[in-house]
PDB file of N, CA and C in Angstrom:
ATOM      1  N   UNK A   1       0.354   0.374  17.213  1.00  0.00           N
ATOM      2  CA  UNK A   1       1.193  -0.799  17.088  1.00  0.00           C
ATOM      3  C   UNK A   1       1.245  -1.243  15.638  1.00  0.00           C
ATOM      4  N   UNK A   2       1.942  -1.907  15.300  1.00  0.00           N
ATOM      5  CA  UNK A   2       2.128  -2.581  14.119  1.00  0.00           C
ATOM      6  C   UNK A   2       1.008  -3.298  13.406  1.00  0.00           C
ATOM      7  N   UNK A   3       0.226  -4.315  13.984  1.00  0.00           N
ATOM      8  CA  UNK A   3      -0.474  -4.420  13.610  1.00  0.00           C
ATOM      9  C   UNK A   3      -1.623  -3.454  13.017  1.00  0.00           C
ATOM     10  N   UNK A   4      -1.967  -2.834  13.915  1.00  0.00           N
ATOM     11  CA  UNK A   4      -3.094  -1.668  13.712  1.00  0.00           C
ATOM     12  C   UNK A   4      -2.279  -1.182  12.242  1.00  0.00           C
ATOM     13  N   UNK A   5      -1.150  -0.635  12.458  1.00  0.00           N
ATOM     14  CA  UNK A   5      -0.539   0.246  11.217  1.00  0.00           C
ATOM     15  C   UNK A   5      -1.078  -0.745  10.088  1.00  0.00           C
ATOM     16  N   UNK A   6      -0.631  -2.130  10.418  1.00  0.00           N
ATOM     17  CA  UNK A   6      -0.566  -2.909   8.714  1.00  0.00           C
ATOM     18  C   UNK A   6      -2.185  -2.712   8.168  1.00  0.00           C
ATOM     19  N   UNK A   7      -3.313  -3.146   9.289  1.00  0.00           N
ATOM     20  CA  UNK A   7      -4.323  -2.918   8.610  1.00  0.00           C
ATOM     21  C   UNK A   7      -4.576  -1.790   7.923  1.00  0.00           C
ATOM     22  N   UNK A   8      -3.899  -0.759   8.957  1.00  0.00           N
ATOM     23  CA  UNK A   8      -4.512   0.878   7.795  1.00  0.00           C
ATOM     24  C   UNK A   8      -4.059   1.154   6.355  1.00  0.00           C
ATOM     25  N   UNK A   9      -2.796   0.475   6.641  1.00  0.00           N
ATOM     26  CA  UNK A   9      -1.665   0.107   5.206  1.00  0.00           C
ATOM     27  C   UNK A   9      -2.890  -0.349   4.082  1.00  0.00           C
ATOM     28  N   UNK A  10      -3.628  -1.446   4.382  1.00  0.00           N
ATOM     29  CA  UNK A  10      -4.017  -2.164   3.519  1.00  0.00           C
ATOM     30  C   UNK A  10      -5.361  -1.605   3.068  1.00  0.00           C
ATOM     31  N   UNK A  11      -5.851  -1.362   3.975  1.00  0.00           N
ATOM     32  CA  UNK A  11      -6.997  -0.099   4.042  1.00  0.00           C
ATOM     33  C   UNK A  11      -6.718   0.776   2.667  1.00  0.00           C
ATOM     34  N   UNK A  12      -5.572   1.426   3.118  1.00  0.00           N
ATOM     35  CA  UNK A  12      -5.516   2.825   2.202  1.00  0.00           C
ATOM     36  C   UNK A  12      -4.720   2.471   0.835  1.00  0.00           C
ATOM     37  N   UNK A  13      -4.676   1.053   0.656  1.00  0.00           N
ATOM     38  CA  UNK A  13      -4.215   0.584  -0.591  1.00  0.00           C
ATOM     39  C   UNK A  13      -5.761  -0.291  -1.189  1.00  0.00           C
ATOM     40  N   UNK A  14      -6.721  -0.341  -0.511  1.00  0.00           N
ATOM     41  CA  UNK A  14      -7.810  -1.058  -1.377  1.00  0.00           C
ATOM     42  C   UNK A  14      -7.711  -2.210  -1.319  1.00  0.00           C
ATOM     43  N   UNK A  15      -7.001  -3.099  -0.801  1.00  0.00           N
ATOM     44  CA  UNK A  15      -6.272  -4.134  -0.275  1.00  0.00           C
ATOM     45  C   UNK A  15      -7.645  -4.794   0.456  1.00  0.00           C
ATOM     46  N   UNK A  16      -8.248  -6.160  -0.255  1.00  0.00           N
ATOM     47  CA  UNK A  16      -9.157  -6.540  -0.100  1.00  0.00           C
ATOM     48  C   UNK A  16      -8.381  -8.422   1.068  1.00  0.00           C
ATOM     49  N   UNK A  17      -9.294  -7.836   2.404  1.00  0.00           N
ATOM     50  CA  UNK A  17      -8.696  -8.415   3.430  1.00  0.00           C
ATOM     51  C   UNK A  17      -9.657  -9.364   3.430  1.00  0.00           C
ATOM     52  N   UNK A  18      -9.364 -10.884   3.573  1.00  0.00           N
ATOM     53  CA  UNK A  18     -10.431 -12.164   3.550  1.00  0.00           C
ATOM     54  C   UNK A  18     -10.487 -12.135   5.077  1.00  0.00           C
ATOM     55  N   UNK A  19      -9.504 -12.343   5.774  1.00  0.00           N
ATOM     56  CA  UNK A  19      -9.416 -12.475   6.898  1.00  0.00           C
ATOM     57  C   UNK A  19      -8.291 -11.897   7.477  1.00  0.00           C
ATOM     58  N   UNK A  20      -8.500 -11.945   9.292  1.00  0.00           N
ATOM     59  CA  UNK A  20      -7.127 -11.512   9.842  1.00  0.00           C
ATOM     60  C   UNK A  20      -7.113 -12.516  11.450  1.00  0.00           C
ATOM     61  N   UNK A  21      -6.182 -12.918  11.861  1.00  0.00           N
ATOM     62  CA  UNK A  21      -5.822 -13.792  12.910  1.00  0.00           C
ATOM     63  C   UNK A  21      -5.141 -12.489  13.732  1.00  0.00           C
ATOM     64  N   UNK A  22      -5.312 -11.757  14.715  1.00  0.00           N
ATOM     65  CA  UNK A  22      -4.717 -10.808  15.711  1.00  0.00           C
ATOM     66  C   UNK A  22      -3.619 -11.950  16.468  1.00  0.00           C
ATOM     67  N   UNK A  23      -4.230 -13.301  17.283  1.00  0.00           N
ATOM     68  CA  UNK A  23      -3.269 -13.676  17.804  1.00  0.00           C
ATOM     69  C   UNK A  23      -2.012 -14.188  17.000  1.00  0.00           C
ATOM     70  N   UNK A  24      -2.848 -15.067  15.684  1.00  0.00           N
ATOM     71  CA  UNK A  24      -1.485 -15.152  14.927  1.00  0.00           C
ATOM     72  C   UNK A  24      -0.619 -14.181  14.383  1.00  0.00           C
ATOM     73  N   UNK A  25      -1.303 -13.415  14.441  1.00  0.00           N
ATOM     74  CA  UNK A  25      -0.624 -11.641  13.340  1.00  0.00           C
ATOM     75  C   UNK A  25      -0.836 -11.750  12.061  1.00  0.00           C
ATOM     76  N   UNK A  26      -1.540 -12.384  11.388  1.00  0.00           N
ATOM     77  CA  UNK A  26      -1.809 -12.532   9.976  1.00  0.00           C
ATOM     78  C   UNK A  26      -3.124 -11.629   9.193  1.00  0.00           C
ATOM     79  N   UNK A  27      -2.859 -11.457   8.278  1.00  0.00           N
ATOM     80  CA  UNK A  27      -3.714 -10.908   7.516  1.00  0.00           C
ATOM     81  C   UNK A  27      -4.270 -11.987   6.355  1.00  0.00           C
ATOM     82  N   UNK A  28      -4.832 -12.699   5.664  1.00  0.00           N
ATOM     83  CA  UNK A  28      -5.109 -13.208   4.564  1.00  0.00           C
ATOM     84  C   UNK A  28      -5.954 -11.813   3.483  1.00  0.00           C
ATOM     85  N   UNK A  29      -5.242 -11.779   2.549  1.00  0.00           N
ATOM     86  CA  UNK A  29      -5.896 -11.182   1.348  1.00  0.00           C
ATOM     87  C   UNK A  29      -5.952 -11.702   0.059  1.00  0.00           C
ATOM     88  N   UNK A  30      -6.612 -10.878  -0.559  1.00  0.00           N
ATOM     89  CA  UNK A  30      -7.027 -11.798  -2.030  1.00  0.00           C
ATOM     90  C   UNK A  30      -6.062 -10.766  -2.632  1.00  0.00           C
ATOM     91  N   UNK A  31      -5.339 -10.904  -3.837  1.00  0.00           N
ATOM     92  CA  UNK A  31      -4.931 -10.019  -4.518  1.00  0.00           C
ATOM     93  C   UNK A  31      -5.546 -10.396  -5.781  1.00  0.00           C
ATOM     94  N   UNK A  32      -5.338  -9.744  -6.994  1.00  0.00           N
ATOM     95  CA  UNK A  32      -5.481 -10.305  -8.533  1.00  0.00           C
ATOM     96  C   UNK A  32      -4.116  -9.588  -9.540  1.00  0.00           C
ATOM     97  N   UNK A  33      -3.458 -10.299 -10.029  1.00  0.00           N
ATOM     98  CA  UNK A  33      -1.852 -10.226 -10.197  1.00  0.00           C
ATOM     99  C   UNK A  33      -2.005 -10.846 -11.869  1.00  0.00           C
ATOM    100  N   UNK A  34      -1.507  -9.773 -12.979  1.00  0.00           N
ATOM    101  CA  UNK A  34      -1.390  -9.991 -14.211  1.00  0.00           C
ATOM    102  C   UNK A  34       0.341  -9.976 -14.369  1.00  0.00           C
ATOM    103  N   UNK A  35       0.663 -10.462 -15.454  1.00  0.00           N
ATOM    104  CA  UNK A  35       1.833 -10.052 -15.661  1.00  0.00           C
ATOM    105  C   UNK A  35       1.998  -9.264 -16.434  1.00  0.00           C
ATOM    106  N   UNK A  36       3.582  -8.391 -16.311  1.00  0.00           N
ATOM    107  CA  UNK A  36       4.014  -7.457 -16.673  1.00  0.00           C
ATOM    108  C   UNK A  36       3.575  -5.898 -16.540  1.00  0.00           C
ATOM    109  N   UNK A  37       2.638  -6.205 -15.564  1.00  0.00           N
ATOM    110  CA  UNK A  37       1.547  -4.918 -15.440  1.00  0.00           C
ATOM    111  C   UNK A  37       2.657  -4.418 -14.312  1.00  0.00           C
ATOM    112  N   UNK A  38       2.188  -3.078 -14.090  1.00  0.00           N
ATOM    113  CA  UNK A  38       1.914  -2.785 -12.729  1.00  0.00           C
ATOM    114  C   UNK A  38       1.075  -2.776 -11.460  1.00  0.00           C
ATOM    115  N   UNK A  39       1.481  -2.536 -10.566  1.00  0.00           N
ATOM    116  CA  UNK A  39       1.119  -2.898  -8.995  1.00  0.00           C
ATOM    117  C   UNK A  39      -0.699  -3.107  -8.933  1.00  0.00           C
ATOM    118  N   UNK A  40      -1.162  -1.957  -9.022  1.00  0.00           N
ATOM    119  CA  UNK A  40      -2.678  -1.455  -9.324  1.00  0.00           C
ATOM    120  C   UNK A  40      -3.408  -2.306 -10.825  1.00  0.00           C
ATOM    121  N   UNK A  41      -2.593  -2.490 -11.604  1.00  0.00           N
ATOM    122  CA  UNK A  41      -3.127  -3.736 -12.604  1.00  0.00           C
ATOM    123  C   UNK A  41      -3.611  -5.298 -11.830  1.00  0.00           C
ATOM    124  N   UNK A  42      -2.001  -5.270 -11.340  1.00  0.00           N
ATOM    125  CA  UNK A  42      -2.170  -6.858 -10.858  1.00  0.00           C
ATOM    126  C   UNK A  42      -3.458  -6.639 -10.177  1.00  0.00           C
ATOM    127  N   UNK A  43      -3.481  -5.905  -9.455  1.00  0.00           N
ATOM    128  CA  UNK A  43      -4.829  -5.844  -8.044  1.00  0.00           C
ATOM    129  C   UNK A  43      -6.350  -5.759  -9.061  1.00  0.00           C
ATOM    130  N   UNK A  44      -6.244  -5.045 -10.055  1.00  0.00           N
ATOM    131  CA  UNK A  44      -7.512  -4.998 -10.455  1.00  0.00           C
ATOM    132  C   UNK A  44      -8.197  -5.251 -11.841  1.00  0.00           C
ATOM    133  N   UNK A  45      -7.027  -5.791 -12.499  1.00  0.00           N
ATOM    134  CA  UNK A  45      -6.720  -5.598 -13.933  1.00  0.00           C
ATOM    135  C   UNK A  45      -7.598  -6.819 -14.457  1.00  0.00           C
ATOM    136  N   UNK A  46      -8.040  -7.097 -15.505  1.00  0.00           N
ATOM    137  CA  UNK A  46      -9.269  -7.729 -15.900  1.00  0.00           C
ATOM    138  C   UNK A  46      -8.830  -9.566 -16.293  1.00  0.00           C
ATOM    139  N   UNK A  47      -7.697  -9.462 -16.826  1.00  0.00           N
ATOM    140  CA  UNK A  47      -6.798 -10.516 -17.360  1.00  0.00           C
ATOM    141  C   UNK A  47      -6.035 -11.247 -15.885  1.00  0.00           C
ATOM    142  N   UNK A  48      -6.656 -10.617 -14.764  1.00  0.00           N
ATOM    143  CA  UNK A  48      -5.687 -11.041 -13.615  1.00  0.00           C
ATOM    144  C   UNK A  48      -6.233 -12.811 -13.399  1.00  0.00           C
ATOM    145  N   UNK A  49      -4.429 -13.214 -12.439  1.00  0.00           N
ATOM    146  CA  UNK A  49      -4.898 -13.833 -12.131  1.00  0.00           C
ATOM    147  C   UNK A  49      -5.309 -14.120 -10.288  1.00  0.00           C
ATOM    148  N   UNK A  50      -6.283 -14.343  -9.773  1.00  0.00           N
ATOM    149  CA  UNK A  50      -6.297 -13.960  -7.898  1.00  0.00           C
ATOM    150  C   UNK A  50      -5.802 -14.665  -7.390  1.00  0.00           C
ATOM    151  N   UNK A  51      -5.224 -14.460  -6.739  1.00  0.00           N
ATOM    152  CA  UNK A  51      -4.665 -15.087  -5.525  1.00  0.00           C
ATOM    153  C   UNK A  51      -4.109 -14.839  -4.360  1.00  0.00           C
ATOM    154  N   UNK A  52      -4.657 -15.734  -3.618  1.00  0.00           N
ATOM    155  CA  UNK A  52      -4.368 -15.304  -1.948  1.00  0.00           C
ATOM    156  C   UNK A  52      -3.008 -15.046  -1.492  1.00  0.00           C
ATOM    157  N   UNK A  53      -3.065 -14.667  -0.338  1.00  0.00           N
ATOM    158  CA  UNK A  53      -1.971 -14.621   0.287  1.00  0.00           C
ATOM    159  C   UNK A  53      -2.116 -14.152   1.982  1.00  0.00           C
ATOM    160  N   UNK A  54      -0.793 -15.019   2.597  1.00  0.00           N
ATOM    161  CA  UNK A  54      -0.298 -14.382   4.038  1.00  0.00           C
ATOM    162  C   UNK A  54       0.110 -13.152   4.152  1.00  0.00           C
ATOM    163  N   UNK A  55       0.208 -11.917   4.806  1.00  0.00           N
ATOM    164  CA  UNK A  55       0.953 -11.270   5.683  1.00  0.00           C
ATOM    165  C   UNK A  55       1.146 -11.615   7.434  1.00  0.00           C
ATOM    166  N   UNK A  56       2.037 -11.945   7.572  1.00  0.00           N
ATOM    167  CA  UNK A  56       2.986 -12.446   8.644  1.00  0.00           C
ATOM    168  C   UNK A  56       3.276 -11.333   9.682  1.00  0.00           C
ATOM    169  N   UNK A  57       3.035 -10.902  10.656  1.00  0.00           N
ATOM    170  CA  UNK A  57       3.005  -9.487  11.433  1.00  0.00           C
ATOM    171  C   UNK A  57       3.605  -9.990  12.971  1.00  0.00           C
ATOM    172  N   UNK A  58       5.377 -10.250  12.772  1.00  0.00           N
ATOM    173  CA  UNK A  58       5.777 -10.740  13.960  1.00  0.00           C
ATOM    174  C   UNK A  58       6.479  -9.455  15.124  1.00  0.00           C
ATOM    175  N   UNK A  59       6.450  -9.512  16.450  1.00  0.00           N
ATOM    176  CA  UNK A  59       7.258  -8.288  16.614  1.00  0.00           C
ATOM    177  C   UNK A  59       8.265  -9.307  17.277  1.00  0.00           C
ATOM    178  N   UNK A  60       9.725  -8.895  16.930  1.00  0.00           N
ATOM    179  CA  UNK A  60      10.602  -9.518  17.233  1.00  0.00           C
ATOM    180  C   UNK A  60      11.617  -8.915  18.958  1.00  0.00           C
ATOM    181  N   UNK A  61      11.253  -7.768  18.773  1.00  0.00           N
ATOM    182  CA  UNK A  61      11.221  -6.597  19.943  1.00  0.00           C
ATOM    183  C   UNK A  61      10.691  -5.530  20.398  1.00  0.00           C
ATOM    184  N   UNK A  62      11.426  -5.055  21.053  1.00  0.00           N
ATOM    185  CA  UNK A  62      10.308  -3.870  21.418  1.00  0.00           C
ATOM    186  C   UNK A  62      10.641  -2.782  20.073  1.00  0.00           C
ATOM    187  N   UNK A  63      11.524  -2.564  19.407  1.00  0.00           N
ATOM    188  CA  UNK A  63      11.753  -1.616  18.531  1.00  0.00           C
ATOM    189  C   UNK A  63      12.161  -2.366  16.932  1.00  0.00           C
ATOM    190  N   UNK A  64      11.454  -3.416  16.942  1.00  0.00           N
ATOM    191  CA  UNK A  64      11.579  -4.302  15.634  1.00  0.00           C
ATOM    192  C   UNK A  64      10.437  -5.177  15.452  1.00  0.00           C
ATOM    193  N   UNK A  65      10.344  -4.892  14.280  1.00  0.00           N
ATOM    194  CA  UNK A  65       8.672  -5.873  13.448  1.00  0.00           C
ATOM    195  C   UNK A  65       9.085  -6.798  12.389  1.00  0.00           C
ATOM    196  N   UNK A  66       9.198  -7.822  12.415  1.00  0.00           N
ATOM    197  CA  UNK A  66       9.215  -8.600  10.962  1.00  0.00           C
ATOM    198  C   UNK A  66       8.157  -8.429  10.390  1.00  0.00           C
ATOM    199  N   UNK A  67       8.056  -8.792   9.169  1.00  0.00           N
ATOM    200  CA  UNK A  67       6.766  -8.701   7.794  1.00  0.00           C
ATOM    201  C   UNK A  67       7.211  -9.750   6.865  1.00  0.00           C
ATOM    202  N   UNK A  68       6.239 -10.779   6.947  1.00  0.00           N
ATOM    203  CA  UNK A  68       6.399 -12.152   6.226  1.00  0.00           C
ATOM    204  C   UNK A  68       5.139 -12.205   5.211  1.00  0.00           C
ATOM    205  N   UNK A  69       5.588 -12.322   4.199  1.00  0.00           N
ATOM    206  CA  UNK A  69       4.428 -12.346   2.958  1.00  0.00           C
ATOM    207  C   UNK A  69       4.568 -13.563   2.141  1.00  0.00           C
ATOM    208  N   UNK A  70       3.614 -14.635   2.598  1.00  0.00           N
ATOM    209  CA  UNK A  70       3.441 -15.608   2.107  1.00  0.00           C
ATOM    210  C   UNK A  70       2.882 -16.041   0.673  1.00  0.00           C
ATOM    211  N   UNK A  71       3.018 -16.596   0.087  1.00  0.00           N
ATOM    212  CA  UNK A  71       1.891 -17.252  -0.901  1.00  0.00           C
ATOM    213  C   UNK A  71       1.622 -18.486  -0.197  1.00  0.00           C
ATOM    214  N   UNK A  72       0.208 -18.330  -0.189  1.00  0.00           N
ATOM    215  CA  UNK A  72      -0.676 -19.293   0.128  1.00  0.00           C
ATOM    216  C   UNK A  72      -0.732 -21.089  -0.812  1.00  0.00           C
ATOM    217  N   UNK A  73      -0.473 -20.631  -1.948  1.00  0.00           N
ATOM    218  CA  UNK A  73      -0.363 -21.411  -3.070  1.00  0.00           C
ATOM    219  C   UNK A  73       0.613 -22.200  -3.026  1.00  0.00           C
ATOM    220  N   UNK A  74       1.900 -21.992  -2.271  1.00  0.00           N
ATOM    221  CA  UNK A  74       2.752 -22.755  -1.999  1.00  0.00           C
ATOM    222  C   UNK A  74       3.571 -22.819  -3.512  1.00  0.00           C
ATOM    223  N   UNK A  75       3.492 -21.653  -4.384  1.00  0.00           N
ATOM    224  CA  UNK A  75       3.941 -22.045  -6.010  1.00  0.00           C
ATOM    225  C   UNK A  75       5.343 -21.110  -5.853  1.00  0.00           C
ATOM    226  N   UNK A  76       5.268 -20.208  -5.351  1.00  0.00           N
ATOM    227  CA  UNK A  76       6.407 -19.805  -4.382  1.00  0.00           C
ATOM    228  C   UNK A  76       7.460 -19.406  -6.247  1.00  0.00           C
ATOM    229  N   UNK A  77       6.687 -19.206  -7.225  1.00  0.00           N
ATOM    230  CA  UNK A  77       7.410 -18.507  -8.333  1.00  0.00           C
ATOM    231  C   UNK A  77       7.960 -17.065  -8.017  1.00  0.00           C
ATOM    232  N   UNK A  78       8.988 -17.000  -9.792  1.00  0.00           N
ATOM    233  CA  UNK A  78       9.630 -15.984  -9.082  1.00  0.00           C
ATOM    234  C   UNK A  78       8.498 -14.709  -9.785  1.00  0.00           C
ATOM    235  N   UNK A  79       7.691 -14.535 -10.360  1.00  0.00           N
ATOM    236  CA  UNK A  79       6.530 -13.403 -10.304  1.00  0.00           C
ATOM    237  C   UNK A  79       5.576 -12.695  -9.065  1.00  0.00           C
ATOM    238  N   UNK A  80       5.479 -14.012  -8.835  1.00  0.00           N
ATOM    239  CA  UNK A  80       5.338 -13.932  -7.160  1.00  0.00           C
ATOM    240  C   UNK A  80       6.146 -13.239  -6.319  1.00  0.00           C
ATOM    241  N   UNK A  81       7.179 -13.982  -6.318  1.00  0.00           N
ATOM    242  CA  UNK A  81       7.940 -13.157  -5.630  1.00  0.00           C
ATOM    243  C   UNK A  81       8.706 -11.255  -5.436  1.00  0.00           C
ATOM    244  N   UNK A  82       8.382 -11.600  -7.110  1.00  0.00           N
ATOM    245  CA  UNK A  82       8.511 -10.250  -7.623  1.00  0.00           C
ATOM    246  C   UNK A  82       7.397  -9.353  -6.954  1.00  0.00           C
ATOM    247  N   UNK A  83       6.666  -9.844  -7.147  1.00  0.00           N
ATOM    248  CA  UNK A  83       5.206  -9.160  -7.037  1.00  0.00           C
ATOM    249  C   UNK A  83       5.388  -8.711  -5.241  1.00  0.00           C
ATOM    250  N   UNK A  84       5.472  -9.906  -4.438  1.00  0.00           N
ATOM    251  CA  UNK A  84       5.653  -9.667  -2.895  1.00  0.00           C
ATOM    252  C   UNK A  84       6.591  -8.258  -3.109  1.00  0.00           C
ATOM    253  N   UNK A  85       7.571  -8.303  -3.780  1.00  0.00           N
ATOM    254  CA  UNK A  85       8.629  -6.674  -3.039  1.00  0.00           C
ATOM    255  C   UNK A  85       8.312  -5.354  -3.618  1.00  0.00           C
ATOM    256  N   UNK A  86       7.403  -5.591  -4.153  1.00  0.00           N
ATOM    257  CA  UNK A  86       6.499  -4.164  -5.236  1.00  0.00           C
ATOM    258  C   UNK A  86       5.347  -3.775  -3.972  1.00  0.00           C
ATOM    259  N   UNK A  87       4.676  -5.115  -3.779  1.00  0.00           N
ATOM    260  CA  UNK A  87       3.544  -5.090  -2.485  1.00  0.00           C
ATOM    261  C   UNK A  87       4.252  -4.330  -1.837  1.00  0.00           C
ATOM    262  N   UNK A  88       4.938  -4.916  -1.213  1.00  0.00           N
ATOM    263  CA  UNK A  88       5.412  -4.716   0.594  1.00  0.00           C
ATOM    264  C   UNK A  88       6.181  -3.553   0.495  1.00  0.00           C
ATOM    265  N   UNK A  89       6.625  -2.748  -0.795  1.00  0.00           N
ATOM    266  CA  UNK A  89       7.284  -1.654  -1.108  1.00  0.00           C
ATOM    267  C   UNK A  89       6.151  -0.574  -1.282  1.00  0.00           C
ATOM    268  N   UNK A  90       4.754  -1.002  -1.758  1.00  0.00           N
ATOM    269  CA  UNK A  90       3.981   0.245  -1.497  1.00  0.00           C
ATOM    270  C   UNK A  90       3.440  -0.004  -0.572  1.00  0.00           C
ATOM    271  N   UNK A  91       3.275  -0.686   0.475  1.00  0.00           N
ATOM    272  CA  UNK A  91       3.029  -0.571   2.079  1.00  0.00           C
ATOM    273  C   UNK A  91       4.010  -0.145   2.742  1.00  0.00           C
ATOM    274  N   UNK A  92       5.031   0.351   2.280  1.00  0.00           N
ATOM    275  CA  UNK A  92       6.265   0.716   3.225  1.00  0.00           C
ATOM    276  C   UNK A  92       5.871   2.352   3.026  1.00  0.00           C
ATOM    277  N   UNK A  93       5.447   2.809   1.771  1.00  0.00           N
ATOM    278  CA  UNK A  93       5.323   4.388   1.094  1.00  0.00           C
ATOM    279  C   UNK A  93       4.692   4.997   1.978  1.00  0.00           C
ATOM    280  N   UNK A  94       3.307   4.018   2.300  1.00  0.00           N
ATOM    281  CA  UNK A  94       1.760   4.698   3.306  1.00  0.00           C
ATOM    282  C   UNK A  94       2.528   5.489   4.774  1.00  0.00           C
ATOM    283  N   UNK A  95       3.714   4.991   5.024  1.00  0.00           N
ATOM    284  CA  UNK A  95       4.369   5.459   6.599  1.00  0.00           C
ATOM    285  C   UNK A  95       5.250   6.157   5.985  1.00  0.00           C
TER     286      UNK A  95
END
């Protein structure tokens, strides 16, 4: 199922998981996010800065999954945001 998949996703990205809610479908992770770096910088890079975040794991049907990636921070910038479609673009690669 989907869920199961997202954890392995995150698994096989090093993807450091604080927590996970099964009934809610959420994942909480820590990331650490520099700018102008790339993907594997932000995550580990020395100058980073951490911060949390939602993954959102809804199934909307039987043959459809939403994927909601929150910032926790509520700062909802656009680096951030940037950053969310780089994420959720190398969790799309792992499948």
């Amino acid at each position: 199922d989907t869920w199961d998949n997202m954890g392995w996703a995150l698994d096989q990205l090093n993807i450091d998981v604080d927590d996970k809610d099964v009934k809610e479908g959420s994942f909480y992770i820590n990331v650490s996010r520099t700018e102008d770096q790339g993907l594997w910088s932000r995550m580990f890079g020395d100058d980073a800065i951490k911060k949390s975040f939602q993954i959102l794991v809804r199934q909307t049907s039987d043959n459809e999954t939403e994927v909601y990636f929150n910032d926790i921070s509520e700062e909802n910038e656009q680096a951030t945001i940037d950053f969310s479609h780089e994420f959720l673009g190398n969790i799309a690669k792992q499948f």
